[in-house]
PDB file of N, CA and C in Angstrom:
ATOM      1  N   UNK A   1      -4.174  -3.627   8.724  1.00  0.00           N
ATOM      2  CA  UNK A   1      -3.060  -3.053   7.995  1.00  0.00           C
ATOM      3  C   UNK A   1      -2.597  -1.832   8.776  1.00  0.00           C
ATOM      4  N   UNK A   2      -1.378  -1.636   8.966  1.00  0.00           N
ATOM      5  CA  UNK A   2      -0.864  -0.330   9.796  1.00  0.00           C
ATOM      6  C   UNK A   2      -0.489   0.407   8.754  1.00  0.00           C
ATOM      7  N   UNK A   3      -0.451   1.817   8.709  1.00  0.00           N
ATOM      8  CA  UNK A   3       0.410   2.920   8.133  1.00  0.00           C
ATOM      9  C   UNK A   3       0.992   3.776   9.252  1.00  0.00           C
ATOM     10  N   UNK A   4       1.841   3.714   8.263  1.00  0.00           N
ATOM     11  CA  UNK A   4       3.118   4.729   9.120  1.00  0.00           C
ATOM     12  C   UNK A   4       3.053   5.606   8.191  1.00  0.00           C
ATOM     13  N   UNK A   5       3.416   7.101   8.399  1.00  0.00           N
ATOM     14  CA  UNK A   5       4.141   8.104   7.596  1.00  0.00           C
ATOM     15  C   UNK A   5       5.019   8.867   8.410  1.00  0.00           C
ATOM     16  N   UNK A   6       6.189   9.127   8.071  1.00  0.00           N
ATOM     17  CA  UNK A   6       7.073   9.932   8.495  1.00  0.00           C
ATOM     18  C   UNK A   6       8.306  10.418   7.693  1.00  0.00           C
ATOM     19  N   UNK A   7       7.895  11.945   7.946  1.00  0.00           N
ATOM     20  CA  UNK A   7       8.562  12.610   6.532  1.00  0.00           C
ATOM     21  C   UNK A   7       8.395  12.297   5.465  1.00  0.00           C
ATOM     22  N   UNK A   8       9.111  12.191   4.142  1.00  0.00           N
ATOM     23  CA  UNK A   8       8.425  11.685   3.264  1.00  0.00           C
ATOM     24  C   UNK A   8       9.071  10.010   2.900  1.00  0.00           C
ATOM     25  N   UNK A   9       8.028   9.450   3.553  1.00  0.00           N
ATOM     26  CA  UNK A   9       8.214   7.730   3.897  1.00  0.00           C
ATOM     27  C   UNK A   9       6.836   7.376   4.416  1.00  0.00           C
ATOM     28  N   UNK A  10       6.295   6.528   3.270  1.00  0.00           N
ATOM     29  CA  UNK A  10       5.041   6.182   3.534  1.00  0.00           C
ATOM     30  C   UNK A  10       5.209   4.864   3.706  1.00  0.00           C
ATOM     31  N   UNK A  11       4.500   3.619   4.804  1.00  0.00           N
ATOM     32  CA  UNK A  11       5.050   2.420   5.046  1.00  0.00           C
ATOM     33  C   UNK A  11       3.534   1.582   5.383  1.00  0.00           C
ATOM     34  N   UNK A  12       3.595   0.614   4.623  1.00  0.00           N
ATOM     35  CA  UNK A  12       2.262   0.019   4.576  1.00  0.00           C
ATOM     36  C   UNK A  12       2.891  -1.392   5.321  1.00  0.00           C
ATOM     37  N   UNK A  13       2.161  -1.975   6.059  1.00  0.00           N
ATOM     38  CA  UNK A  13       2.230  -3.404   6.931  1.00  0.00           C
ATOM     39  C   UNK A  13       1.309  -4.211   7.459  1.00  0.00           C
ATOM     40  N   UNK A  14       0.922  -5.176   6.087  1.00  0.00           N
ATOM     41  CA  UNK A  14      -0.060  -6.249   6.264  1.00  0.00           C
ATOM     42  C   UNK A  14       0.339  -7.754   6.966  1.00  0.00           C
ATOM     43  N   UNK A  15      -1.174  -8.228   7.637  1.00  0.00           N
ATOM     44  CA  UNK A  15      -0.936  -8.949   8.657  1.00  0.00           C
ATOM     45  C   UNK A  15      -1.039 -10.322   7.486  1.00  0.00           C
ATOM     46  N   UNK A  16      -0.996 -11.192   7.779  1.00  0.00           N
ATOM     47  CA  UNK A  16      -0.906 -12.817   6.951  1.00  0.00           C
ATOM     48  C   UNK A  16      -2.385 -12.896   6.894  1.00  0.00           C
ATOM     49  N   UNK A  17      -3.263 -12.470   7.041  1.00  0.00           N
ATOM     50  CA  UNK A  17      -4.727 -12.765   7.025  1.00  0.00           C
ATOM     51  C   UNK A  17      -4.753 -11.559   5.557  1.00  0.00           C
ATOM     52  N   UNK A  18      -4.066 -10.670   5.854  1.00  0.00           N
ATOM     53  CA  UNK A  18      -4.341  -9.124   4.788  1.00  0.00           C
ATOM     54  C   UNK A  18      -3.226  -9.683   3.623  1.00  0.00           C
ATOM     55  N   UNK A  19      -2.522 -10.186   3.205  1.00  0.00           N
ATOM     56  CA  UNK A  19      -1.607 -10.519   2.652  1.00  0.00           C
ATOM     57  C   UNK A  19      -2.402 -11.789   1.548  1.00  0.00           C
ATOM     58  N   UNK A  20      -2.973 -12.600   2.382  1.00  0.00           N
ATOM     59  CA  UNK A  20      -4.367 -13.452   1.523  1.00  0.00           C
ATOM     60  C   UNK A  20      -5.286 -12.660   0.773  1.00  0.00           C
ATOM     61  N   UNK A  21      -5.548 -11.857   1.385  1.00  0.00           N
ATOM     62  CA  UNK A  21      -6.790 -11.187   0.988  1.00  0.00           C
ATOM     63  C   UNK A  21      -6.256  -9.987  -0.275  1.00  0.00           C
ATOM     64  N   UNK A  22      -5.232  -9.581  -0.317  1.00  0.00           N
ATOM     65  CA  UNK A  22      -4.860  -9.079  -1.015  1.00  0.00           C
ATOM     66  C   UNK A  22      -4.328  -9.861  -2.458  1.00  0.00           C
ATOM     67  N   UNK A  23      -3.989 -11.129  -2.051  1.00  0.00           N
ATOM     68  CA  UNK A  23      -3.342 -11.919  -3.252  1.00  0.00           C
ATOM     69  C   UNK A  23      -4.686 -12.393  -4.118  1.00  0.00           C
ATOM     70  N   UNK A  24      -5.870 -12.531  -3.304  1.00  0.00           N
ATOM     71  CA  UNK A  24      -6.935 -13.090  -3.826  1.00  0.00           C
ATOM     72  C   UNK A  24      -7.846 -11.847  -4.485  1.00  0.00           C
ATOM     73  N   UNK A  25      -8.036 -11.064  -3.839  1.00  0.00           N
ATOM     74  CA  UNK A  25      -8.914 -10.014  -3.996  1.00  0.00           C
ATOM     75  C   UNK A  25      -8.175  -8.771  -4.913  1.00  0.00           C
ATOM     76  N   UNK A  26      -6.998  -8.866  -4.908  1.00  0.00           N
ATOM     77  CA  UNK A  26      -6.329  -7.603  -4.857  1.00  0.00           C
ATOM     78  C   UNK A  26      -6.070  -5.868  -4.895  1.00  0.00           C
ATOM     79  N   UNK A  27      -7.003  -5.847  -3.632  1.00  0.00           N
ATOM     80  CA  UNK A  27      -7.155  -4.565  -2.645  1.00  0.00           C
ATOM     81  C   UNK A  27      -7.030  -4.891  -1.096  1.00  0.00           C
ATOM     82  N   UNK A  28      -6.973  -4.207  -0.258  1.00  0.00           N
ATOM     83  CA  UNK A  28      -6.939  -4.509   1.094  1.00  0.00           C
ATOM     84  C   UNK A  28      -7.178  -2.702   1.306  1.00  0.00           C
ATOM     85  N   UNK A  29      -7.641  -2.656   2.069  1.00  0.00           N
ATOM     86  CA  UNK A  29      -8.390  -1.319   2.859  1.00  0.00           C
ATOM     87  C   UNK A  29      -8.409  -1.032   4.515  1.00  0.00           C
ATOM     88  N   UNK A  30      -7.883  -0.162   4.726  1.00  0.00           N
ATOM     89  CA  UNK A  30      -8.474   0.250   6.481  1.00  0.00           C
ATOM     90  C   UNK A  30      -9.039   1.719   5.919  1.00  0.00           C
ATOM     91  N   UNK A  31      -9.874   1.695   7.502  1.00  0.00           N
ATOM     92  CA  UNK A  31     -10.460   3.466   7.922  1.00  0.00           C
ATOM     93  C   UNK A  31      -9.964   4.059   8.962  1.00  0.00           C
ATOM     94  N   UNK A  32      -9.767   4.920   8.877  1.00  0.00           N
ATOM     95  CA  UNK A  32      -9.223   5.810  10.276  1.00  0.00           C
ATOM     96  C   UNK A  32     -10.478   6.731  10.335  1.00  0.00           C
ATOM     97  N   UNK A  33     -11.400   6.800  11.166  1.00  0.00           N
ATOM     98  CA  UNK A  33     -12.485   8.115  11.691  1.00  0.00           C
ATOM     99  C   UNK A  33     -12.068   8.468  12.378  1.00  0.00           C
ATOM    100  N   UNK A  34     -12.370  10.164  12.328  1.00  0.00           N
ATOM    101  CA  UNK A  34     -11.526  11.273  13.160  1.00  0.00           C
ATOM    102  C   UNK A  34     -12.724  11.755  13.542  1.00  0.00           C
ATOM    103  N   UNK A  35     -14.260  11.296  13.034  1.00  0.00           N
ATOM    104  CA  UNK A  35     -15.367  12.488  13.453  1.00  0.00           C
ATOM    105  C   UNK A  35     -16.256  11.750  13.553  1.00  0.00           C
ATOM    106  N   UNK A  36     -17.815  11.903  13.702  1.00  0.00           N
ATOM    107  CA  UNK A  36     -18.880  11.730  13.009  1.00  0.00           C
ATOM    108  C   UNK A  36     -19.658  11.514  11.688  1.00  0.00           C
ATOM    109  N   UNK A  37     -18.834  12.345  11.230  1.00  0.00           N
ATOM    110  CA  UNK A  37     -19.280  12.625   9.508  1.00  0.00           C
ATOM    111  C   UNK A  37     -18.852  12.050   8.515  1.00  0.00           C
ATOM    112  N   UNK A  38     -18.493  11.720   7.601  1.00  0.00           N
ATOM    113  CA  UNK A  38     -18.105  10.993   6.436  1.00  0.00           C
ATOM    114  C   UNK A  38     -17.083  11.458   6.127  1.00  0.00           C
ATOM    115  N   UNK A  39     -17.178  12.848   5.787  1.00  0.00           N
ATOM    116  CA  UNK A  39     -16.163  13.401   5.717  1.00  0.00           C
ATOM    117  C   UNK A  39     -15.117  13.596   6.622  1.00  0.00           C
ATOM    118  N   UNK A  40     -15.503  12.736   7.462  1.00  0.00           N
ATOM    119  CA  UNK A  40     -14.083  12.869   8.663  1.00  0.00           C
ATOM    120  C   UNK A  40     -13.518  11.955   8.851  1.00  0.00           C
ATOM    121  N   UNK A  41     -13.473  10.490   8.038  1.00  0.00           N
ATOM    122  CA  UNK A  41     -12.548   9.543   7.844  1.00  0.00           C
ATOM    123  C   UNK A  41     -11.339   9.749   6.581  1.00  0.00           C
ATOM    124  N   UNK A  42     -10.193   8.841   6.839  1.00  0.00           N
ATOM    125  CA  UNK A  42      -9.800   8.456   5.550  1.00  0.00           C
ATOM    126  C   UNK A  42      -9.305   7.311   5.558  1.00  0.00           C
ATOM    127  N   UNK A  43      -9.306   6.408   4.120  1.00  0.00           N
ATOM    128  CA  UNK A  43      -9.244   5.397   3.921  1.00  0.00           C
ATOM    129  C   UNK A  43      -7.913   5.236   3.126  1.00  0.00           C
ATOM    130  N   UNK A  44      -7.058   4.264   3.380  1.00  0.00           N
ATOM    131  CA  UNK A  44      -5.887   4.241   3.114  1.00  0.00           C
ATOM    132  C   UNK A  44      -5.858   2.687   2.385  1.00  0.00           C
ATOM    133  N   UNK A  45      -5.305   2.380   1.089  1.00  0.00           N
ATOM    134  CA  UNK A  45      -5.434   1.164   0.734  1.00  0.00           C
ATOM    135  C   UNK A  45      -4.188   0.377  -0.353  1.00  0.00           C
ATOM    136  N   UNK A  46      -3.725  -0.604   0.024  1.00  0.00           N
ATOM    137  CA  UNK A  46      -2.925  -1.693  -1.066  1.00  0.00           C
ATOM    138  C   UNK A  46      -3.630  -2.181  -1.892  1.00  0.00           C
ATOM    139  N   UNK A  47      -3.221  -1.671  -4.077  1.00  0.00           N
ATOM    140  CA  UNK A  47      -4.311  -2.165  -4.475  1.00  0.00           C
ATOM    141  C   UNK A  47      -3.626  -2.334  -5.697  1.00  0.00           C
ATOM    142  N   UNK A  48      -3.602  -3.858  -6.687  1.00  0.00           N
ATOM    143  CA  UNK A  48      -2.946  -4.078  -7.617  1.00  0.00           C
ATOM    144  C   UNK A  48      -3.444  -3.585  -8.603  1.00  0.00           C
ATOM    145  N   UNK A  49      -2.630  -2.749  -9.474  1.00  0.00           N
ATOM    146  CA  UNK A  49      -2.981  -2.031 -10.924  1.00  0.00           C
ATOM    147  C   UNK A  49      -3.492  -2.968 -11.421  1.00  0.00           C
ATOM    148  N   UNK A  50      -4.582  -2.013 -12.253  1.00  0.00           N
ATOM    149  CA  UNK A  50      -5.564  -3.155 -13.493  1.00  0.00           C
ATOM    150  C   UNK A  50      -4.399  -3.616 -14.459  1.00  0.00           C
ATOM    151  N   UNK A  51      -4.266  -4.888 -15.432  1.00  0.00           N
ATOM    152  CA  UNK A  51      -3.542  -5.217 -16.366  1.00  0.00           C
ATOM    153  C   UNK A  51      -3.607  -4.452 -17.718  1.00  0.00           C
ATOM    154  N   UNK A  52      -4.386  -3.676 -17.345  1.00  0.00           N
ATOM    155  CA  UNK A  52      -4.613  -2.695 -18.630  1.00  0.00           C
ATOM    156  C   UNK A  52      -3.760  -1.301 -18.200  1.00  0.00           C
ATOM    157  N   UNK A  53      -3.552  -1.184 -17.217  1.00  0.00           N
ATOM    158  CA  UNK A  53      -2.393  -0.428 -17.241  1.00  0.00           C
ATOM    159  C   UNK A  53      -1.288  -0.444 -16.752  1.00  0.00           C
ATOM    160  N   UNK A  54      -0.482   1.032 -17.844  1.00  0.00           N
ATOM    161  CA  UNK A  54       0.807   0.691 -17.932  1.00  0.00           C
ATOM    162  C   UNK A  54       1.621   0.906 -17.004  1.00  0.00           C
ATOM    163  N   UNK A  55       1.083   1.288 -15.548  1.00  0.00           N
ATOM    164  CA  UNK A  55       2.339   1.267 -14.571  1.00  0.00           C
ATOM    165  C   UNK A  55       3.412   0.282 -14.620  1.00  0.00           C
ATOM    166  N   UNK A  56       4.941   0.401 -14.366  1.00  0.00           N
ATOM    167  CA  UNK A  56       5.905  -0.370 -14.552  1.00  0.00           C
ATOM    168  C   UNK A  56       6.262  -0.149 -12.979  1.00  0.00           C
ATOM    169  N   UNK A  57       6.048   0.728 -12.138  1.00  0.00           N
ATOM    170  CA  UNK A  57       6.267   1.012 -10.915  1.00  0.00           C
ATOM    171  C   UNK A  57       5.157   1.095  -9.535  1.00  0.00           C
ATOM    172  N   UNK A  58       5.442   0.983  -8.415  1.00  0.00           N
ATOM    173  CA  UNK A  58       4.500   1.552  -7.419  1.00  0.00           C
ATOM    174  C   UNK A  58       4.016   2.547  -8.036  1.00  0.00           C
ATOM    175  N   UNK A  59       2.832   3.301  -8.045  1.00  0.00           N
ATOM    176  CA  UNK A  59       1.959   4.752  -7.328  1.00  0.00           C
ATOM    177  C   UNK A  59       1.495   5.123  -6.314  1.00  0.00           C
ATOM    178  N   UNK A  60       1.687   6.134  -6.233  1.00  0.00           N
ATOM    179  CA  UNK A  60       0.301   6.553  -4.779  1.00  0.00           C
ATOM    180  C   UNK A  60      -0.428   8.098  -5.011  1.00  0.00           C
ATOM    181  N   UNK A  61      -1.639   7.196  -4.993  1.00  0.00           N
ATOM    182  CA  UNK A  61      -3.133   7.945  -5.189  1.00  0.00           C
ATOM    183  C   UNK A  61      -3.397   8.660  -3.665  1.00  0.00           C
ATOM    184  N   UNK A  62      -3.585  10.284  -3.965  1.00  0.00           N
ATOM    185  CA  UNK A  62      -3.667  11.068  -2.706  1.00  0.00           C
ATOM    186  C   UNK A  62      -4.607  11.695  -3.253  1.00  0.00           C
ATOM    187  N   UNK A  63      -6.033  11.584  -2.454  1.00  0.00           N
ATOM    188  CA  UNK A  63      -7.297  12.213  -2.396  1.00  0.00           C
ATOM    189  C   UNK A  63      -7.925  12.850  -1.124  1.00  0.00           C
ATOM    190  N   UNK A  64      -9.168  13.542  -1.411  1.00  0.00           N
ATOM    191  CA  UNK A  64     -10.041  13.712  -0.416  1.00  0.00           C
ATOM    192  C   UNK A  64     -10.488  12.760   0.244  1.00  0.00           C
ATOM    193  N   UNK A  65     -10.696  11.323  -0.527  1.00  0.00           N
ATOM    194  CA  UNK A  65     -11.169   9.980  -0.289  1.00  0.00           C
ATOM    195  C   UNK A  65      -9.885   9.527   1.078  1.00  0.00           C
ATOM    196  N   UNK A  66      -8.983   9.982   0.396  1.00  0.00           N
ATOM    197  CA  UNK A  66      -7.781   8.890   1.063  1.00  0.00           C
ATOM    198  C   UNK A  66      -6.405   8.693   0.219  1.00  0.00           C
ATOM    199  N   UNK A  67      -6.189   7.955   0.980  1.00  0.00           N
ATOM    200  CA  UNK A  67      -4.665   7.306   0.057  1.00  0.00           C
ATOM    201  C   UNK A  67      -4.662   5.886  -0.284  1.00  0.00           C
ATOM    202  N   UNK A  68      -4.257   5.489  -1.722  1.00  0.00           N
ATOM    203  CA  UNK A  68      -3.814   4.154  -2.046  1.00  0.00           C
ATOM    204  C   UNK A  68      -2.794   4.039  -2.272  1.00  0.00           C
ATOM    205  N   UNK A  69      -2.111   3.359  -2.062  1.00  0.00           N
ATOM    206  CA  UNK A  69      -0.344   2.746  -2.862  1.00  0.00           C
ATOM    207  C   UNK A  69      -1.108   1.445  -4.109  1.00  0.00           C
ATOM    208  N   UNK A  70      -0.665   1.653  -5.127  1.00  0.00           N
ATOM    209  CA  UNK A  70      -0.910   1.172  -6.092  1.00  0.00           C
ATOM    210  C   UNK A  70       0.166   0.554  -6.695  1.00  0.00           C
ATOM    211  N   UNK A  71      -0.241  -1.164  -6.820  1.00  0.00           N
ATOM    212  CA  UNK A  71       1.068  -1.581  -7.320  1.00  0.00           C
ATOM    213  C   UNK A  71       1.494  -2.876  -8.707  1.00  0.00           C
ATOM    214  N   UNK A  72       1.939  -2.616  -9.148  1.00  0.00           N
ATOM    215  CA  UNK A  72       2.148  -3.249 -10.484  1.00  0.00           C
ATOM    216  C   UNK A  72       1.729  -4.833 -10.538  1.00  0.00           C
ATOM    217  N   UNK A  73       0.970  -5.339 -11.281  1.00  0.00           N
ATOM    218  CA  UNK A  73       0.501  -6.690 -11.527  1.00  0.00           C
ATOM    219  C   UNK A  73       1.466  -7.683 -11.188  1.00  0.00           C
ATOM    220  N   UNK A  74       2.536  -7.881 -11.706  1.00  0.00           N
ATOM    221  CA  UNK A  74       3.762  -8.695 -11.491  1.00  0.00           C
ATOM    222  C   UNK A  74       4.297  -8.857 -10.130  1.00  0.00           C
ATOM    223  N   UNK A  75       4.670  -7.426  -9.635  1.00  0.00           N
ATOM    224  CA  UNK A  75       5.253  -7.241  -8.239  1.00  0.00           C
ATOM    225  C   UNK A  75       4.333  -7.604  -7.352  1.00  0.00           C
ATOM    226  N   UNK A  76       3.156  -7.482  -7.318  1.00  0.00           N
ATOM    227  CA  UNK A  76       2.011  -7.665  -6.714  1.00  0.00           C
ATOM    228  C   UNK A  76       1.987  -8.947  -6.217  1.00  0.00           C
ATOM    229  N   UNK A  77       1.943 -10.160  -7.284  1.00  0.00           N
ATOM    230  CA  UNK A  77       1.560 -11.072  -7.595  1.00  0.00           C
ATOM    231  C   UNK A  77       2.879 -11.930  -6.721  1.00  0.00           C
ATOM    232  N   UNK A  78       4.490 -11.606  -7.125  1.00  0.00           N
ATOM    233  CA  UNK A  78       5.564 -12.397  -6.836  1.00  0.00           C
ATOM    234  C   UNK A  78       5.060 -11.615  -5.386  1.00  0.00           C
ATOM    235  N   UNK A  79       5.660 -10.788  -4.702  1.00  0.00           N
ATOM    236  CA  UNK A  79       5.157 -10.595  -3.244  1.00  0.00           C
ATOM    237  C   UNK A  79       3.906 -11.515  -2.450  1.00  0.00           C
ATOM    238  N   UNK A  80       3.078 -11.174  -3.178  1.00  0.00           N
ATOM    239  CA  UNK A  80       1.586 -11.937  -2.311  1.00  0.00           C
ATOM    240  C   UNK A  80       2.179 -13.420  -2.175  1.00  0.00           C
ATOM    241  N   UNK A  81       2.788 -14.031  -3.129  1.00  0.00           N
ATOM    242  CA  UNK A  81       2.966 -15.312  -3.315  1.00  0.00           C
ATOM    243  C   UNK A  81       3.910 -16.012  -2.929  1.00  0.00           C
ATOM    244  N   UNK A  82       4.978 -15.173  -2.359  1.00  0.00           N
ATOM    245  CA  UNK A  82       6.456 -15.626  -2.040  1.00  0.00           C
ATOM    246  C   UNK A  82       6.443 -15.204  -0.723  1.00  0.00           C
ATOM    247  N   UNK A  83       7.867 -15.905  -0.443  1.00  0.00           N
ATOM    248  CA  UNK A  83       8.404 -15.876   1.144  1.00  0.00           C
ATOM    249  C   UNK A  83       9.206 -14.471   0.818  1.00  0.00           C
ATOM    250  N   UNK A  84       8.857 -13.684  -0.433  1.00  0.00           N
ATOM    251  CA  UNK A  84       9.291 -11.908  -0.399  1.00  0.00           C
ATOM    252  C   UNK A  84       8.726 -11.037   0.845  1.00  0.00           C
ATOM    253  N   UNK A  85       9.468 -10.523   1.800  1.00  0.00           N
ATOM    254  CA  UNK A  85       8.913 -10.004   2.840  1.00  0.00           C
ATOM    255  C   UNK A  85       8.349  -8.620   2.623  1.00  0.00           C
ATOM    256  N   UNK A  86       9.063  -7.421   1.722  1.00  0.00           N
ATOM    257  CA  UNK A  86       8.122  -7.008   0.977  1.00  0.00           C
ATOM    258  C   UNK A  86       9.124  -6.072   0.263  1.00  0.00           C
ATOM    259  N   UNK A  87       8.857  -5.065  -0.258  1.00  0.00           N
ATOM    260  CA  UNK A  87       9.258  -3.838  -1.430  1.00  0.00           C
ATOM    261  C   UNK A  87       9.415  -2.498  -1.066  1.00  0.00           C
ATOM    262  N   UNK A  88      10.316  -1.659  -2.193  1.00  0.00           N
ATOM    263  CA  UNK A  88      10.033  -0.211  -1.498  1.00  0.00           C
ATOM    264  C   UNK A  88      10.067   0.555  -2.758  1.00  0.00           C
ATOM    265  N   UNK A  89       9.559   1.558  -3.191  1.00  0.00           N
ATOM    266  CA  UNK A  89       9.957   2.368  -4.333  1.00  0.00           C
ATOM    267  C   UNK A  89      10.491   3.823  -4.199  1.00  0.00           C
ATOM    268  N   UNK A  90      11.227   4.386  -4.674  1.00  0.00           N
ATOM    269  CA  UNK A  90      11.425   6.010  -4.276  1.00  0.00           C
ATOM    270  C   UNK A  90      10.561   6.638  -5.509  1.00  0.00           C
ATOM    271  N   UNK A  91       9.653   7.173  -5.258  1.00  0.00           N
ATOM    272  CA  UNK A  91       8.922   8.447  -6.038  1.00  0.00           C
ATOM    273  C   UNK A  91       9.645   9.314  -6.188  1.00  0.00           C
ATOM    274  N   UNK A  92       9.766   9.795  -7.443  1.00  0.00           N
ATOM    275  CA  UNK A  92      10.138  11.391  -7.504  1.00  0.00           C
ATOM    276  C   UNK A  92       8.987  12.367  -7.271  1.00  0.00           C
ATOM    277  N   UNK A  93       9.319  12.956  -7.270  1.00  0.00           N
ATOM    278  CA  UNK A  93       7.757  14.285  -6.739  1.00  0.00           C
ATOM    279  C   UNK A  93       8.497  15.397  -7.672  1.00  0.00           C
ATOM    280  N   UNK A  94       7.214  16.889  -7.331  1.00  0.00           N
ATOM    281  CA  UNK A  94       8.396  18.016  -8.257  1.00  0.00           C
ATOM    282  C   UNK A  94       9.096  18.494  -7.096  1.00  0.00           C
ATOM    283  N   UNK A  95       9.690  19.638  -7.458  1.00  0.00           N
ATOM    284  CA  UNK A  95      11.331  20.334  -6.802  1.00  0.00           C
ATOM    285  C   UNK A  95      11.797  19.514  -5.914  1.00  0.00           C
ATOM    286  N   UNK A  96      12.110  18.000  -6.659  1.00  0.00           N
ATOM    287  CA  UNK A  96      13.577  17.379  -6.297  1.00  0.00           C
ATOM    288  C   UNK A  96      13.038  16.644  -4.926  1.00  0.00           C
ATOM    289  N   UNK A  97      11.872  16.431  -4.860  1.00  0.00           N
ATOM    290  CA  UNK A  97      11.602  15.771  -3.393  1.00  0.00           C
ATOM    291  C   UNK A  97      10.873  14.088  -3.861  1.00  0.00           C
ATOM    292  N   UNK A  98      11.451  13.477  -3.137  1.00  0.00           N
ATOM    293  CA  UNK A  98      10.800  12.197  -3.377  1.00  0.00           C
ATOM    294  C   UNK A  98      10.142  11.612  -2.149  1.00  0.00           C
ATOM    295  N   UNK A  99       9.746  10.535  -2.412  1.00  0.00           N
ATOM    296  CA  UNK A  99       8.208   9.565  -1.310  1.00  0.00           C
ATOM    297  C   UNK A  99       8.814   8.393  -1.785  1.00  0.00           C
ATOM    298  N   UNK A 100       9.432   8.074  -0.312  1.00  0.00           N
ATOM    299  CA  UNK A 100       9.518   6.761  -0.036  1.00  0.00           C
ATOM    300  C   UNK A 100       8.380   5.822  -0.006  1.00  0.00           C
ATOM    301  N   UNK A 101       8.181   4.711  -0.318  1.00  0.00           N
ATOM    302  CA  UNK A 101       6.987   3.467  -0.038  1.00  0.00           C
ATOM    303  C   UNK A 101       7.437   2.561   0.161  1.00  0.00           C
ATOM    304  N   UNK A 102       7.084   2.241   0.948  1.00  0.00           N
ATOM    305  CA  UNK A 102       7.975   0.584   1.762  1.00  0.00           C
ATOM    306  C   UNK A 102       6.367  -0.303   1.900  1.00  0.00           C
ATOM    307  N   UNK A 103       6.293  -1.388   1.166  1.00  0.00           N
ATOM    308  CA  UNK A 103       5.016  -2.571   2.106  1.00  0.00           C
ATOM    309  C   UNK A 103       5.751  -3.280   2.340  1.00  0.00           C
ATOM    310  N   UNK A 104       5.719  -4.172   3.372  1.00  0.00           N
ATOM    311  CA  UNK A 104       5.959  -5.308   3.693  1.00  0.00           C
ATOM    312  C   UNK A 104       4.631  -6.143   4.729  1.00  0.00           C
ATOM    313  N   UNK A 105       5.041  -7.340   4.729  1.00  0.00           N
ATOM    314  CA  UNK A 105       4.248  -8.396   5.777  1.00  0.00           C
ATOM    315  C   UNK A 105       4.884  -8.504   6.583  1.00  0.00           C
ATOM    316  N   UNK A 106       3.976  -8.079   7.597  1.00  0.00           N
ATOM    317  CA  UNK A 106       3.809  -8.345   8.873  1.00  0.00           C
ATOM    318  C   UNK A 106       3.750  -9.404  10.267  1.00  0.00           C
ATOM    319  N   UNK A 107       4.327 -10.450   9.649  1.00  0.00           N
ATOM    320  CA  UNK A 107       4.260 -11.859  10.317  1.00  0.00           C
ATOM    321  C   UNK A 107       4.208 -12.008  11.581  1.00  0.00           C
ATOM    322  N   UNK A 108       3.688 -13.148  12.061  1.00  0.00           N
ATOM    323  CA  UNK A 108       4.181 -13.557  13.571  1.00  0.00           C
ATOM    324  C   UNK A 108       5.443 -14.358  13.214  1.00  0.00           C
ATOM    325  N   UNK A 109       6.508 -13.709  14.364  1.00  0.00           N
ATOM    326  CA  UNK A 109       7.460 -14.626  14.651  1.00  0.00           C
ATOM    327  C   UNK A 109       7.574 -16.439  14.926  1.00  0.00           C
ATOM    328  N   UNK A 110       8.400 -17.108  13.501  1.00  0.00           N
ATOM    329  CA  UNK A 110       8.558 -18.314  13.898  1.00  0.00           C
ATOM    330  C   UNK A 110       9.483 -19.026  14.505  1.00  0.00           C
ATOM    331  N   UNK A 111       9.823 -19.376  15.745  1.00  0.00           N
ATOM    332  CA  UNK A 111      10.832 -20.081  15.814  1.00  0.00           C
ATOM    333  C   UNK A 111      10.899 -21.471  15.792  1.00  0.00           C
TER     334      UNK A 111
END
C-alpha cells in the first residue's frame, strides 16, 4: 500500500492483492521504520468501520501508533467489490481547514 501526504491531502493506493485482502479481511496495514525501536515506526492503515458504528463518512485516526483512514461499511464494501477505482472525502478540521482523503486501486495496466 503507498501513502502519499501532501499538504493537507492524504492518499492511500492499494495494489489488487491489498484490495482482496481488504474486501475479505477488512483492514490492510503497512510499516514505515525510521529506527531500531518500536517507537520509531508508524503504521498507517485502510480499515472498514465496525457495523455498530455510526460513521456515515470516511475518518482518520491520528496516533502515536500511526494513522488509519477508516471507512464506512457500505462504501467499503461497493469499492472492494466493483470496477469503482476508488473515493475521496473532504474532512473538515477546526479553523476552517480541511483533509483531503483520496483511496484508490492501484492496478496494472490492461490493454
Amino acid at each position: 500500500m503507498k501513502l502519499r501526504i501532501e499538504d493537507d491531502t492524504l492518499r492511500l493506493r492499494l495494489s489488487e492483492s491489498e484490495v482482496r485482502d481488504f474486501a475479505q479481511k477488512g483492514r490492510v496495514a503497512a510499516v514505515v521504520h525510521f529506527g531500531t525501536g518500536p517507537q520509531q515506526q508508524m503504521t498507517y492503515a485502510l480499515e472498514r468501520a465496525s457495523e455498530a458504528s455510526a460513521a456515515a463518512t470516511v475518518q482518520v485516526r491520528f496516533d502515536a501508533t500511526g494513522l488509519t483512514v477508516l471507512v464506512p461499511n457500505a462504501l467499503a464494501t461497493t469499492w472492494a467489490n466493483t470496477e469503482q477505482n476508488g473515493f475521496s472525502e473532504n474532512l473538515s478540521l477546526a479553523e476552517a481547514q480541511h483533509l483531503r482523503v483520496l483511496v484508490e486501486k492501484d492496478l496494472d495496466c490492461r490493454h
